[in-house]
PDB file of N, CA and C in Angstrom:
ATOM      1  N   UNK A   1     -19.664  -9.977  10.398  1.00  0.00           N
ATOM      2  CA  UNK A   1     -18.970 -11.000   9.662  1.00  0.00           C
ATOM      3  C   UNK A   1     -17.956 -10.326   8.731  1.00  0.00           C
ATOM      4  N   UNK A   2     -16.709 -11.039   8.576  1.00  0.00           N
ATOM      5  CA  UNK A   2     -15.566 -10.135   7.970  1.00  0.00           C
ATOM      6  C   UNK A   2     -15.636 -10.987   6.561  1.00  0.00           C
ATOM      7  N   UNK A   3     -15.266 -10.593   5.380  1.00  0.00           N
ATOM      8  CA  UNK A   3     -15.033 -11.491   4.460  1.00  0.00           C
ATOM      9  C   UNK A   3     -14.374 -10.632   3.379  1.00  0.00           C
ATOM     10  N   UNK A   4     -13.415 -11.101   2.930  1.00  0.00           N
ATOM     11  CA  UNK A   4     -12.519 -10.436   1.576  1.00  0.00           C
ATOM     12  C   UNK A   4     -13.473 -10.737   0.272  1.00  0.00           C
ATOM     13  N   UNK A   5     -13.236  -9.828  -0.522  1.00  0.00           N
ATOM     14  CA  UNK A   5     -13.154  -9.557  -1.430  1.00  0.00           C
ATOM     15  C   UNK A   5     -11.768  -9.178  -2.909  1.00  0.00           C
ATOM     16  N   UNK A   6     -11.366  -9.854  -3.358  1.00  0.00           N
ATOM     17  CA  UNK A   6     -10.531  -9.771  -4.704  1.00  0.00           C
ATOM     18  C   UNK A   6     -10.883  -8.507  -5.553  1.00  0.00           C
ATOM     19  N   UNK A   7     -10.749  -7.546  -5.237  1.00  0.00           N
ATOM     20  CA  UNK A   7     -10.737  -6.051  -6.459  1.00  0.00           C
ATOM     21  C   UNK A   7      -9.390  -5.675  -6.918  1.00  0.00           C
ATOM     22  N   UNK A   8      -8.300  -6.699  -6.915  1.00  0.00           N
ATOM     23  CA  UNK A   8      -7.648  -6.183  -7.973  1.00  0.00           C
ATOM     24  C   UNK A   8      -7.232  -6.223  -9.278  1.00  0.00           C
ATOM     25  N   UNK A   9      -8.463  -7.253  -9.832  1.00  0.00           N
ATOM     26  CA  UNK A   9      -9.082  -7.042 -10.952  1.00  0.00           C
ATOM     27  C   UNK A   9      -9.891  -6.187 -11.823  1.00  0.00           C
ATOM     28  N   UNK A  10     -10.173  -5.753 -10.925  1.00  0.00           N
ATOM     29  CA  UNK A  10     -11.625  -4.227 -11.539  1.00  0.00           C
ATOM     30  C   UNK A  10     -11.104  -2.858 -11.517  1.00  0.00           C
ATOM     31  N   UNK A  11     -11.641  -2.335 -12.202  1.00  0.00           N
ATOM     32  CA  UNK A  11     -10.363  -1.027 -13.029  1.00  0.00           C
ATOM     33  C   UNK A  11     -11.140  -0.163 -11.689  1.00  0.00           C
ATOM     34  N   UNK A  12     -10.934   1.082 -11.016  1.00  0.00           N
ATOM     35  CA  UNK A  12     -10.861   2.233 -10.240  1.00  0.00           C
ATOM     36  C   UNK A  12     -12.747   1.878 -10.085  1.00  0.00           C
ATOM     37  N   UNK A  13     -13.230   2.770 -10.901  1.00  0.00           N
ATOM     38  CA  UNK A  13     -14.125   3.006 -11.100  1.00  0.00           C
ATOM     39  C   UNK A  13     -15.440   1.905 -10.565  1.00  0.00           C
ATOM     40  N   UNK A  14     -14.963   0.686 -11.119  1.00  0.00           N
ATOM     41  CA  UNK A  14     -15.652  -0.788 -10.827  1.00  0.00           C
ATOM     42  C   UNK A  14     -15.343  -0.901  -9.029  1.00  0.00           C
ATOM     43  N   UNK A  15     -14.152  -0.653  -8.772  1.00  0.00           N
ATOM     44  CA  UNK A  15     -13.847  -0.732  -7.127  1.00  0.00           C
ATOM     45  C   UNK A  15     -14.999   0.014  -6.588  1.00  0.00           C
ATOM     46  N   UNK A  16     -15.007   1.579  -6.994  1.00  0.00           N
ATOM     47  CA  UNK A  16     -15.757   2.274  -5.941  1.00  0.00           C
ATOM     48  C   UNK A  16     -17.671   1.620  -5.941  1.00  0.00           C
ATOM     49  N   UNK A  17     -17.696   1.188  -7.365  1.00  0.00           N
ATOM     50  CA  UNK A  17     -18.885   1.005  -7.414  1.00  0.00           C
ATOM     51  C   UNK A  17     -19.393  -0.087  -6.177  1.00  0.00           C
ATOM     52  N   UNK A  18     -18.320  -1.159  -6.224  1.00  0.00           N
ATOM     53  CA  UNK A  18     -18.416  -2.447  -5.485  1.00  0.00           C
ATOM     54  C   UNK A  18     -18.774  -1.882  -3.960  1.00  0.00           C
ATOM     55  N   UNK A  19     -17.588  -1.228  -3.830  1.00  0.00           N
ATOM     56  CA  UNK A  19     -17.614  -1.011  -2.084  1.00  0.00           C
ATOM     57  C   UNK A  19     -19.010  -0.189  -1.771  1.00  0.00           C
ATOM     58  N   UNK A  20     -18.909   0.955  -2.713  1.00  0.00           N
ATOM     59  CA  UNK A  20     -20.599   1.733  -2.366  1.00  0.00           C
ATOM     60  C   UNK A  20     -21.929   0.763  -2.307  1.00  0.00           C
ATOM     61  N   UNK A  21     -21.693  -0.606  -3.362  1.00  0.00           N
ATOM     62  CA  UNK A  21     -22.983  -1.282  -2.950  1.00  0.00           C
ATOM     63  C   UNK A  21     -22.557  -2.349  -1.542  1.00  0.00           C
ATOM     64  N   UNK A  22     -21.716  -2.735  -1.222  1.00  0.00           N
ATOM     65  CA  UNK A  22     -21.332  -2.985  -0.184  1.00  0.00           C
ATOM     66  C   UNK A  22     -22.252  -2.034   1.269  1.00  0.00           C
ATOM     67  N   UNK A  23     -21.668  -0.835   0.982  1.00  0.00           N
ATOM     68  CA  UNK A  23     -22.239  -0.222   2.006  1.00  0.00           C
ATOM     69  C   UNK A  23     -23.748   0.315   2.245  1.00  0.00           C
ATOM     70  N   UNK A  24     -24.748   0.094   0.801  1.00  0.00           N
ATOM     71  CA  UNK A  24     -25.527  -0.139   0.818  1.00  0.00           C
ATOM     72  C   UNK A  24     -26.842  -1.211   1.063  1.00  0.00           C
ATOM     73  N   UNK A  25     -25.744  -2.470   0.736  1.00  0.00           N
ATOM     74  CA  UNK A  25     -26.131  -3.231   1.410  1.00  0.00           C
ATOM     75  C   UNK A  25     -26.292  -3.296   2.955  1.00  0.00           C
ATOM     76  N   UNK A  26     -24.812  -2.736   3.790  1.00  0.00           N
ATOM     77  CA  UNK A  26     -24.886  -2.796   4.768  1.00  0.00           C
ATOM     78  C   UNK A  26     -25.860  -1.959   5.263  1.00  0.00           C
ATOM     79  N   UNK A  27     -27.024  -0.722   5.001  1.00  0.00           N
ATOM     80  CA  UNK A  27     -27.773  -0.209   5.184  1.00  0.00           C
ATOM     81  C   UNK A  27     -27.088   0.936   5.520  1.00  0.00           C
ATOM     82  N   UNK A  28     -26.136   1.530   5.544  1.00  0.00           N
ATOM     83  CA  UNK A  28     -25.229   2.722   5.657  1.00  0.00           C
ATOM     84  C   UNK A  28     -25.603   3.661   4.439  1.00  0.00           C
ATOM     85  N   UNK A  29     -26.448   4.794   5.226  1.00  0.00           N
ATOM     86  CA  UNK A  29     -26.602   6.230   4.177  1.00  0.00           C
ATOM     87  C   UNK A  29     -25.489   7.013   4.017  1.00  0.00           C
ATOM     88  N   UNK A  30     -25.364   7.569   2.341  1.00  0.00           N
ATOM     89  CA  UNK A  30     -24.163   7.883   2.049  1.00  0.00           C
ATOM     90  C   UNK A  30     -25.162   9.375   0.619  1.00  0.00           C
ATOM     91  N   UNK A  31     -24.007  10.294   1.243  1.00  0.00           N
ATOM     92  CA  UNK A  31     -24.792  11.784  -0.538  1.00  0.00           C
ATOM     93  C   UNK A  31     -23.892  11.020  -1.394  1.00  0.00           C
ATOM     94  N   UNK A  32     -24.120  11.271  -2.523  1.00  0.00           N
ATOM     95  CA  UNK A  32     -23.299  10.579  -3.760  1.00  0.00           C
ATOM     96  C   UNK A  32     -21.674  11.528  -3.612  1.00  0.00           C
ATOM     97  N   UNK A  33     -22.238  12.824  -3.232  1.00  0.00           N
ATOM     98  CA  UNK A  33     -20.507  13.601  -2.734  1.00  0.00           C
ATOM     99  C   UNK A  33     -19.395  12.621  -2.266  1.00  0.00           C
ATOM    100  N   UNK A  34     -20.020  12.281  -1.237  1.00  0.00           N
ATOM    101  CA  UNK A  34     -19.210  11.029  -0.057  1.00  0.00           C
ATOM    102  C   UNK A  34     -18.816  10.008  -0.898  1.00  0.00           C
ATOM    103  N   UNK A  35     -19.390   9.402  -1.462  1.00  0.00           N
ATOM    104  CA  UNK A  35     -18.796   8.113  -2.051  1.00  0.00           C
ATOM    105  C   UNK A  35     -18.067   7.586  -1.174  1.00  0.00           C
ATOM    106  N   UNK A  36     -18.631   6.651  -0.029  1.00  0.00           N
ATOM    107  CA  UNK A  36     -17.277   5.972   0.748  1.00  0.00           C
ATOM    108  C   UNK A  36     -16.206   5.122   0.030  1.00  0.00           C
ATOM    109  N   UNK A  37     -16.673   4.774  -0.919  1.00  0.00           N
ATOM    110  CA  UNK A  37     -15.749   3.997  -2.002  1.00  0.00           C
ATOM    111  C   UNK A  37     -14.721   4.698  -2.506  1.00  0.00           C
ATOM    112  N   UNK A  38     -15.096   5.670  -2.818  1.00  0.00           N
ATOM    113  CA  UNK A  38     -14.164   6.287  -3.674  1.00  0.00           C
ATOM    114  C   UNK A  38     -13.296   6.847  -2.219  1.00  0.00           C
ATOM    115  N   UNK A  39     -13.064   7.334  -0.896  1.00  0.00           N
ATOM    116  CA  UNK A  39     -12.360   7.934   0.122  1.00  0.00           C
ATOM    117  C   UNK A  39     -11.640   6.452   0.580  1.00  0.00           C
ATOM    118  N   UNK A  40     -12.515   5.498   0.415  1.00  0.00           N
ATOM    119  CA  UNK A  40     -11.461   4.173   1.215  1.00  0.00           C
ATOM    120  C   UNK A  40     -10.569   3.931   0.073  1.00  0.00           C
ATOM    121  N   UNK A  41     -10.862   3.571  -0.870  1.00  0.00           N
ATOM    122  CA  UNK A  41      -9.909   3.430  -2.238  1.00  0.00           C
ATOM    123  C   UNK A  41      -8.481   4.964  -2.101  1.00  0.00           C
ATOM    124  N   UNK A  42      -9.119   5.820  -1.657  1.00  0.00           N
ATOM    125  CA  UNK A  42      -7.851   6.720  -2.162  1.00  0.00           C
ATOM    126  C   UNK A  42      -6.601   6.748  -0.374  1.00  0.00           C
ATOM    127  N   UNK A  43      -7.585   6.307   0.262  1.00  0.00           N
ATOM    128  CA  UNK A  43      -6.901   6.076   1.585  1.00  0.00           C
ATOM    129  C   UNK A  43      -5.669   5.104   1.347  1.00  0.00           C
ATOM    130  N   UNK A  44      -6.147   3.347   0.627  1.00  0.00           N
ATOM    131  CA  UNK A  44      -5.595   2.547   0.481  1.00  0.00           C
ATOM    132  C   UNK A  44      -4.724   2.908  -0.466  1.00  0.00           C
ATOM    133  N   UNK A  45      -4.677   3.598  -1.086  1.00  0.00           N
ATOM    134  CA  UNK A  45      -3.258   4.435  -2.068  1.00  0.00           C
ATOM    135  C   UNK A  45      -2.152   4.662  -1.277  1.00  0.00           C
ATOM    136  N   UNK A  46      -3.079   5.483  -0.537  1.00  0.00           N
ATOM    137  CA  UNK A  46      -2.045   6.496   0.474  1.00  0.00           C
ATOM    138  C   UNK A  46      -0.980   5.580   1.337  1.00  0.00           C
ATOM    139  N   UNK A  47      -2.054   4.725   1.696  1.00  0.00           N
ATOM    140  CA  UNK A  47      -1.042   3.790   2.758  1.00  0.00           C
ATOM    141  C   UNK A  47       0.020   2.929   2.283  1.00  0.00           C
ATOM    142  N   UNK A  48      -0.591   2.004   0.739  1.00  0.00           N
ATOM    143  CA  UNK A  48       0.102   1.271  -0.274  1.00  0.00           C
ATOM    144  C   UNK A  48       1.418   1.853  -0.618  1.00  0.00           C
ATOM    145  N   UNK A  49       1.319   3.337  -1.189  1.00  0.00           N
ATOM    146  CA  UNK A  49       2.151   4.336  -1.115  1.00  0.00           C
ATOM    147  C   UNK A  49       3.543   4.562  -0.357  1.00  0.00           C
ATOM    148  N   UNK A  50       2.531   4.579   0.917  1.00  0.00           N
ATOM    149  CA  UNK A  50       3.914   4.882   2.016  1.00  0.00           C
ATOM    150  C   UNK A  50       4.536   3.790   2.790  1.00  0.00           C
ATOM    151  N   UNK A  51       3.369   2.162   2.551  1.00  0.00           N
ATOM    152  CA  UNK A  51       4.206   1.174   2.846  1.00  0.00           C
ATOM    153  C   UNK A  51       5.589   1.029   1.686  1.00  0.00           C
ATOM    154  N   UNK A  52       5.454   1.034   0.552  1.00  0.00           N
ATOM    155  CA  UNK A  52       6.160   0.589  -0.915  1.00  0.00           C
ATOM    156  C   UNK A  52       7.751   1.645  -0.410  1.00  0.00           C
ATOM    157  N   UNK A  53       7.408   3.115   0.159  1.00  0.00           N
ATOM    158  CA  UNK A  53       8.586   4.014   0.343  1.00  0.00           C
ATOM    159  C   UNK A  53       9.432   3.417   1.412  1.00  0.00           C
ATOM    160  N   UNK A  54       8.330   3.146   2.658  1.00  0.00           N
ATOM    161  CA  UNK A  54       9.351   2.547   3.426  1.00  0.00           C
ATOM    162  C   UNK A  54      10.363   1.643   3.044  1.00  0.00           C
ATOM    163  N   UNK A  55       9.102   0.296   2.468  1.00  0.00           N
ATOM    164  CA  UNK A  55      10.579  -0.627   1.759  1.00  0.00           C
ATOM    165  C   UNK A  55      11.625  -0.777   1.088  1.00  0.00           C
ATOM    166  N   UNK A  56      11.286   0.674   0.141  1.00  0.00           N
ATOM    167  CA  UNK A  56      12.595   0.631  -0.805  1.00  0.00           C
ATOM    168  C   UNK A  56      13.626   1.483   0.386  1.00  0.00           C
ATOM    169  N   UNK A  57      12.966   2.276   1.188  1.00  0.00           N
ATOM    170  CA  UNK A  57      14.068   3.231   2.403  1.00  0.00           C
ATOM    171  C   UNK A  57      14.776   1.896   3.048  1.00  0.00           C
ATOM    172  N   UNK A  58      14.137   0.797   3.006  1.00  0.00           N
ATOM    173  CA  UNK A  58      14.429  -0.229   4.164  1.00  0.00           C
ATOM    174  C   UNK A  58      15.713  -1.281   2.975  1.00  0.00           C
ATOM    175  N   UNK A  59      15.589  -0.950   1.964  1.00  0.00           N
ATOM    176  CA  UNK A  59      16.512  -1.801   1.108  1.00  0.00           C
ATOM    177  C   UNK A  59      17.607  -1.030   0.675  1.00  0.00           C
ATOM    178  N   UNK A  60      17.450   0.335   0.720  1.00  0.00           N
ATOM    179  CA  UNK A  60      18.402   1.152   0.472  1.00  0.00           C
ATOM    180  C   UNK A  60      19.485   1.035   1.520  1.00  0.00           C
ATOM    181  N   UNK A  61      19.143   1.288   2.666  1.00  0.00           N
ATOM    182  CA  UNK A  61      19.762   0.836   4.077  1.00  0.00           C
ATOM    183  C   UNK A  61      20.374  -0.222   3.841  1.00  0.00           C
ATOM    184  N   UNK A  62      19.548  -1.663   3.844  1.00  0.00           N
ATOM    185  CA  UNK A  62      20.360  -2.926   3.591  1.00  0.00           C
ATOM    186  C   UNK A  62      21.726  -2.871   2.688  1.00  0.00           C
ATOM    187  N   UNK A  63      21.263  -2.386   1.191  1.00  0.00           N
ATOM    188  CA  UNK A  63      22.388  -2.173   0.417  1.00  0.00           C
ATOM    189  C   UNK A  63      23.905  -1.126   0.978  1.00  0.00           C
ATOM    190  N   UNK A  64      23.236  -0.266   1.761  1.00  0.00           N
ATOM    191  CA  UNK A  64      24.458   0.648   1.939  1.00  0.00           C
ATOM    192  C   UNK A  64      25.261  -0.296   3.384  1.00  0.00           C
ATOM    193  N   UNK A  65      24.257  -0.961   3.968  1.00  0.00           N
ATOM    194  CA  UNK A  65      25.496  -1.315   5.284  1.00  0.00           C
ATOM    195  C   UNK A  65      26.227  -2.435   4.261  1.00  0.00           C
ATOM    196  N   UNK A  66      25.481  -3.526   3.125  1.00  0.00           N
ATOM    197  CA  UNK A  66      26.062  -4.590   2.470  1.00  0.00           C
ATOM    198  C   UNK A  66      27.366  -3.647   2.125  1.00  0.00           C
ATOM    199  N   UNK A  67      27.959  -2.944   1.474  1.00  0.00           N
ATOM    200  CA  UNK A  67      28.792  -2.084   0.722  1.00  0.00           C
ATOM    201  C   UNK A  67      29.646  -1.453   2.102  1.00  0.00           C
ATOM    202  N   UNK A  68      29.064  -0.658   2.753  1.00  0.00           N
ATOM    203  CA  UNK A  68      29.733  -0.804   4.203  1.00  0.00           C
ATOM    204  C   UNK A  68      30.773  -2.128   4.562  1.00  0.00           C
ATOM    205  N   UNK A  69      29.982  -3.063   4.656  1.00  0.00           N
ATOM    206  CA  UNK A  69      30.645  -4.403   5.390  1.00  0.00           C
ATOM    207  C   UNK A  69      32.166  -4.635   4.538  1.00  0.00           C
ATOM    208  N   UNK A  70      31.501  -4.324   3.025  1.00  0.00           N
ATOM    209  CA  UNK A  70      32.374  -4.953   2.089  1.00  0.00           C
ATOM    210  C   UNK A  70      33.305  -4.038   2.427  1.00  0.00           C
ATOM    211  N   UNK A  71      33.964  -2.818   2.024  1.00  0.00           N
ATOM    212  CA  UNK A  71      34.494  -2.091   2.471  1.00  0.00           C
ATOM    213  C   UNK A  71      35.502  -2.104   3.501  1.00  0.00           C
ATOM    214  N   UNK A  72      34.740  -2.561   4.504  1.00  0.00           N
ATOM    215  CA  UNK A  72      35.714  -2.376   5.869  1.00  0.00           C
ATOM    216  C   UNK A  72      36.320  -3.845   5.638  1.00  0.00           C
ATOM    217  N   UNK A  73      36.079  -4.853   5.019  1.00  0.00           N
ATOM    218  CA  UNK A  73      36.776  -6.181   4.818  1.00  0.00           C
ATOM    219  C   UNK A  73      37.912  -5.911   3.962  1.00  0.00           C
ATOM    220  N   UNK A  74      37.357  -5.365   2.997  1.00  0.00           N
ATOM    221  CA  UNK A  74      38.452  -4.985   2.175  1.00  0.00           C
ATOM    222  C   UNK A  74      39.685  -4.404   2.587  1.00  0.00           C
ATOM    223  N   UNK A  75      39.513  -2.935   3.609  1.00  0.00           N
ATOM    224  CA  UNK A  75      40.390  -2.809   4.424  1.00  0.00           C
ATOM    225  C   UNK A  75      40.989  -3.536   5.539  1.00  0.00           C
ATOM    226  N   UNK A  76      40.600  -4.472   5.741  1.00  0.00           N
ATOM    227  CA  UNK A  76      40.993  -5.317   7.105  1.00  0.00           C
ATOM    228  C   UNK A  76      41.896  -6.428   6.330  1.00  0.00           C
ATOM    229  N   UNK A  77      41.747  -6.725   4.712  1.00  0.00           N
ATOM    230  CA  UNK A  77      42.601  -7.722   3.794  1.00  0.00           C
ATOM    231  C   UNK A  77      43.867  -6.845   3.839  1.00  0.00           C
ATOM    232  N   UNK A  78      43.568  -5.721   3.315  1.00  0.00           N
ATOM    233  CA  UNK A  78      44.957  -4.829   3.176  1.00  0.00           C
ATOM    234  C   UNK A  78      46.190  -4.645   4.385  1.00  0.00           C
ATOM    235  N   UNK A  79      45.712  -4.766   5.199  1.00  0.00           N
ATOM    236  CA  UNK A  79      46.563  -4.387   6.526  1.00  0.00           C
ATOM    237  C   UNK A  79      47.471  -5.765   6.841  1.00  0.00           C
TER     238      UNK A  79
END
């Protein structure tokens, strides 16, 4: 059964706790080293991370062809 959970209310610390009893519940053995909480939390950084870069790469683009377009109009008024 899949079901969300809302943690982006709970400071770092409160996250890992959640997900580790999560996975205790689920009956999944874990050394306190592991902390699956704390490795899925720093995963979801990672990815959050490199989705957020793409988009600003993906708006940077937008802006430079917008300025592009303008540009070549501008020259196409002049002529």
């Amino acid at each position: 059964m899949n079901q969300r959970l809302n943690v982006y209310y709970f400071s770092g610390w409160q996250k890992v706790k959640i997900i580790n009893e999560i996975y205790t519940g689920m009956g999944v053995e874990y050394s306190k080293e592991e902390q699956p909480g704390k490795k899925l939390l720093e995963d979801f950084k990672v990815q959050q991370k490199k989705e957020w870069q793409a988009a600003k790469e993906q708006k940077k683009a937008e802006r430079m062809a917008k300025k592009q377009r303008k540009a070549e109009q501008k020259a196409e008024r002049k002529k």
